[in-house]
C-alpha atoms as a PDB file:
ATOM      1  CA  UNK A   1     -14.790  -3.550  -7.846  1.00  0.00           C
ATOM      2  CA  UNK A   2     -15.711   0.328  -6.971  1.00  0.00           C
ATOM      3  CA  UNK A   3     -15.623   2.438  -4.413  1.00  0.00           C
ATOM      4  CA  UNK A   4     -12.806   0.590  -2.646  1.00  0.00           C
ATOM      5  CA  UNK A   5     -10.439   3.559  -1.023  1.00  0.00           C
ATOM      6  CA  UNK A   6      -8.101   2.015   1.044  1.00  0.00           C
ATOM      7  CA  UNK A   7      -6.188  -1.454   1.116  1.00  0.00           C
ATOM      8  CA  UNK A   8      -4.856  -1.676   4.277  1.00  0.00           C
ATOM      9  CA  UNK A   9      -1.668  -4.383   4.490  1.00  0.00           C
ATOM     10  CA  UNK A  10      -1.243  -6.240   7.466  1.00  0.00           C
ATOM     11  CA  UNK A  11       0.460  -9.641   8.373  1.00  0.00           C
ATOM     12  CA  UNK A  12       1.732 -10.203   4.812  1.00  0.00           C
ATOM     13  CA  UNK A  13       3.873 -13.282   5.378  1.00  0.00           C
ATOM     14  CA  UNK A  14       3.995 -14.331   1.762  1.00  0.00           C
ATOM     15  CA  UNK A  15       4.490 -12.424  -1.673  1.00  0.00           C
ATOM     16  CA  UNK A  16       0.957 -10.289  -2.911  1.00  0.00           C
ATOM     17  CA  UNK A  17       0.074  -9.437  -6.385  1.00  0.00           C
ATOM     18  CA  UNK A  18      -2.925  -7.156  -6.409  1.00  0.00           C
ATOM     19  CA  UNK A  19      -4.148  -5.671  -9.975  1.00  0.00           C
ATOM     20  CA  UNK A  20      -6.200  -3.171  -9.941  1.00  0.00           C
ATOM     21  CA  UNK A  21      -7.079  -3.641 -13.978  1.00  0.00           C
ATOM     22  CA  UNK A  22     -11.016  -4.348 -12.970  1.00  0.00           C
ATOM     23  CA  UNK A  23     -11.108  -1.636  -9.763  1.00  0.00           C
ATOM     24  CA  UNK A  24     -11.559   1.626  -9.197  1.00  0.00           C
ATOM     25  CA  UNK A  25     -11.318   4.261  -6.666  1.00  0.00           C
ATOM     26  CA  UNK A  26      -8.238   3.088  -4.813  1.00  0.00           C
ATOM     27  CA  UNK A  27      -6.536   6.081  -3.734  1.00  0.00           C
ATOM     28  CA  UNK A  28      -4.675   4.496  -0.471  1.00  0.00           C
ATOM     29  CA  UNK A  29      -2.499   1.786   0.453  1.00  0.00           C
ATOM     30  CA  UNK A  30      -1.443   1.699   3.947  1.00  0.00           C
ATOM     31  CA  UNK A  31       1.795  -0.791   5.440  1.00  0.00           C
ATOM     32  CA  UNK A  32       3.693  -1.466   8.882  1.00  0.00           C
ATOM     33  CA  UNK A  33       5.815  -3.721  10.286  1.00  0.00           C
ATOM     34  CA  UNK A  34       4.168  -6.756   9.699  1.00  0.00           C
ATOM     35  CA  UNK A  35       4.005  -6.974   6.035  1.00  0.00           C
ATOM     36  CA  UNK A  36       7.590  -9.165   5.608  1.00  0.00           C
ATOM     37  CA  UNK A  37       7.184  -9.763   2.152  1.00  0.00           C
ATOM     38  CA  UNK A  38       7.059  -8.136  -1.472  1.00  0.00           C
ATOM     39  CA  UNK A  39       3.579  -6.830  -2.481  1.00  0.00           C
ATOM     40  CA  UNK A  40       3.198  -5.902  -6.134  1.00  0.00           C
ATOM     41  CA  UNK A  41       0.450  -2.998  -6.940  1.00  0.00           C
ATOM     42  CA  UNK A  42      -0.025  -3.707 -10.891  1.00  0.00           C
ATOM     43  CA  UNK A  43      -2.594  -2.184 -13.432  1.00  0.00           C
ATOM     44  CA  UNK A  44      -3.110   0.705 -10.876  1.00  0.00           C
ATOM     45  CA  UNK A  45      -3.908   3.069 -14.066  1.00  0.00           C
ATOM     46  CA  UNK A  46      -3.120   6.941 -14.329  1.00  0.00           C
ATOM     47  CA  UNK A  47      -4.664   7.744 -10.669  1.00  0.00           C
ATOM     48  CA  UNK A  48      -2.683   9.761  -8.378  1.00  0.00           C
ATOM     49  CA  UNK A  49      -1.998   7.625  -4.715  1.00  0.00           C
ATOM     50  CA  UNK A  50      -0.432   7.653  -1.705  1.00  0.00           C
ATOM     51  CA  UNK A  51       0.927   4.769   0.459  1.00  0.00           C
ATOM     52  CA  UNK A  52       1.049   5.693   3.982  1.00  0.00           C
ATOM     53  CA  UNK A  53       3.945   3.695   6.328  1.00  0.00           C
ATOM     54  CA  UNK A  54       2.546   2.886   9.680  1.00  0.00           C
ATOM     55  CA  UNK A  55       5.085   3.251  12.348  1.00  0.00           C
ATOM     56  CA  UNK A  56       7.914   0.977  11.921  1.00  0.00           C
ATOM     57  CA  UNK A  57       8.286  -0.719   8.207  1.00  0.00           C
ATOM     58  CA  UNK A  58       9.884  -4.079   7.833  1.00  0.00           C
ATOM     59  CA  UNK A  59      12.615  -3.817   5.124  1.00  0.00           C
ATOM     60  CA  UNK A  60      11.583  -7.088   3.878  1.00  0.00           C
ATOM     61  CA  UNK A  61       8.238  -5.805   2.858  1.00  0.00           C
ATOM     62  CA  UNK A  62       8.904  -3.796  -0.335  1.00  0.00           C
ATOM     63  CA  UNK A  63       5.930  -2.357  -2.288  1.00  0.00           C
ATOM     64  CA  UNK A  64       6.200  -2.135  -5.732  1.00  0.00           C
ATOM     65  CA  UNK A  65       3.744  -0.367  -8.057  1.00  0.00           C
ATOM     66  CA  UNK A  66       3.042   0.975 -11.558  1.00  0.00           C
ATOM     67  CA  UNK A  67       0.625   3.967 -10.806  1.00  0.00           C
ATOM     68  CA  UNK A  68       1.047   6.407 -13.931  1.00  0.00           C
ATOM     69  CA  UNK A  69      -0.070   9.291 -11.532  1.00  0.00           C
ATOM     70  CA  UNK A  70       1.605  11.715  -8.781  1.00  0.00           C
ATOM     71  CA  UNK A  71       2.731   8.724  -5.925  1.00  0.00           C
ATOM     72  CA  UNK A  72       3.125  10.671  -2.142  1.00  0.00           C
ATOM     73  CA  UNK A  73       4.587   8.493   0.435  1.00  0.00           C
ATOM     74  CA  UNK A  74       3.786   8.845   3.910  1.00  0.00           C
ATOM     75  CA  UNK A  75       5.743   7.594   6.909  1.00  0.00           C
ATOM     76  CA  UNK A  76       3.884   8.189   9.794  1.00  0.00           C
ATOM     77  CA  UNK A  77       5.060   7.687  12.946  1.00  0.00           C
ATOM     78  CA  UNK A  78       2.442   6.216  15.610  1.00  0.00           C
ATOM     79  CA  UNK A  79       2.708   7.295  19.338  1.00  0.00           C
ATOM     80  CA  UNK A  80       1.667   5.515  22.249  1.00  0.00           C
ATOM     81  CA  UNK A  81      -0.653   7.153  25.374  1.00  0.00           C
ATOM     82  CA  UNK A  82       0.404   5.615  28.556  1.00  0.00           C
END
């Protein structure tokens, strides 16, 4: 797979594995409160990445990963308009 950019996590109610031995391109990973279990980024290669938090996190949704690159975490907090 190429030119993915992004994997966007969302309602992860059961343990993820993704490798990324046979992709390229993947420079983001974003996460909120409704990933409630582990998600394992393997073979991510020497790429720098970022993982962006989206509003609240759910301790019970770890992200684990092996990028060999620079690794900037984001927690961003999302407002509401009313």
């Amino acid at each position: 797979m190429s030119g993915i950019e992004t994997i966007a996590l969302s309602d992860v109610a059961g343990a993820v594995t993704f490798s990324g031995a046979k992709s390229s391109d993947i420079t983001t990973v974003t996460t909120d409160s409704t990933v409630t279990k582990k998600v394992q980024l393997v073979s991510m290669g020497s790429a720098e990445g970022t993982i962006n938090a989206l509003g609240a996190t759910n301790e019970d949704g770890d992200i684990t990963n092996d990028i060999a690159g620079a690794l900037t975490l984001n927690y961003i907090r999302l407002m509401r308009l009313l």
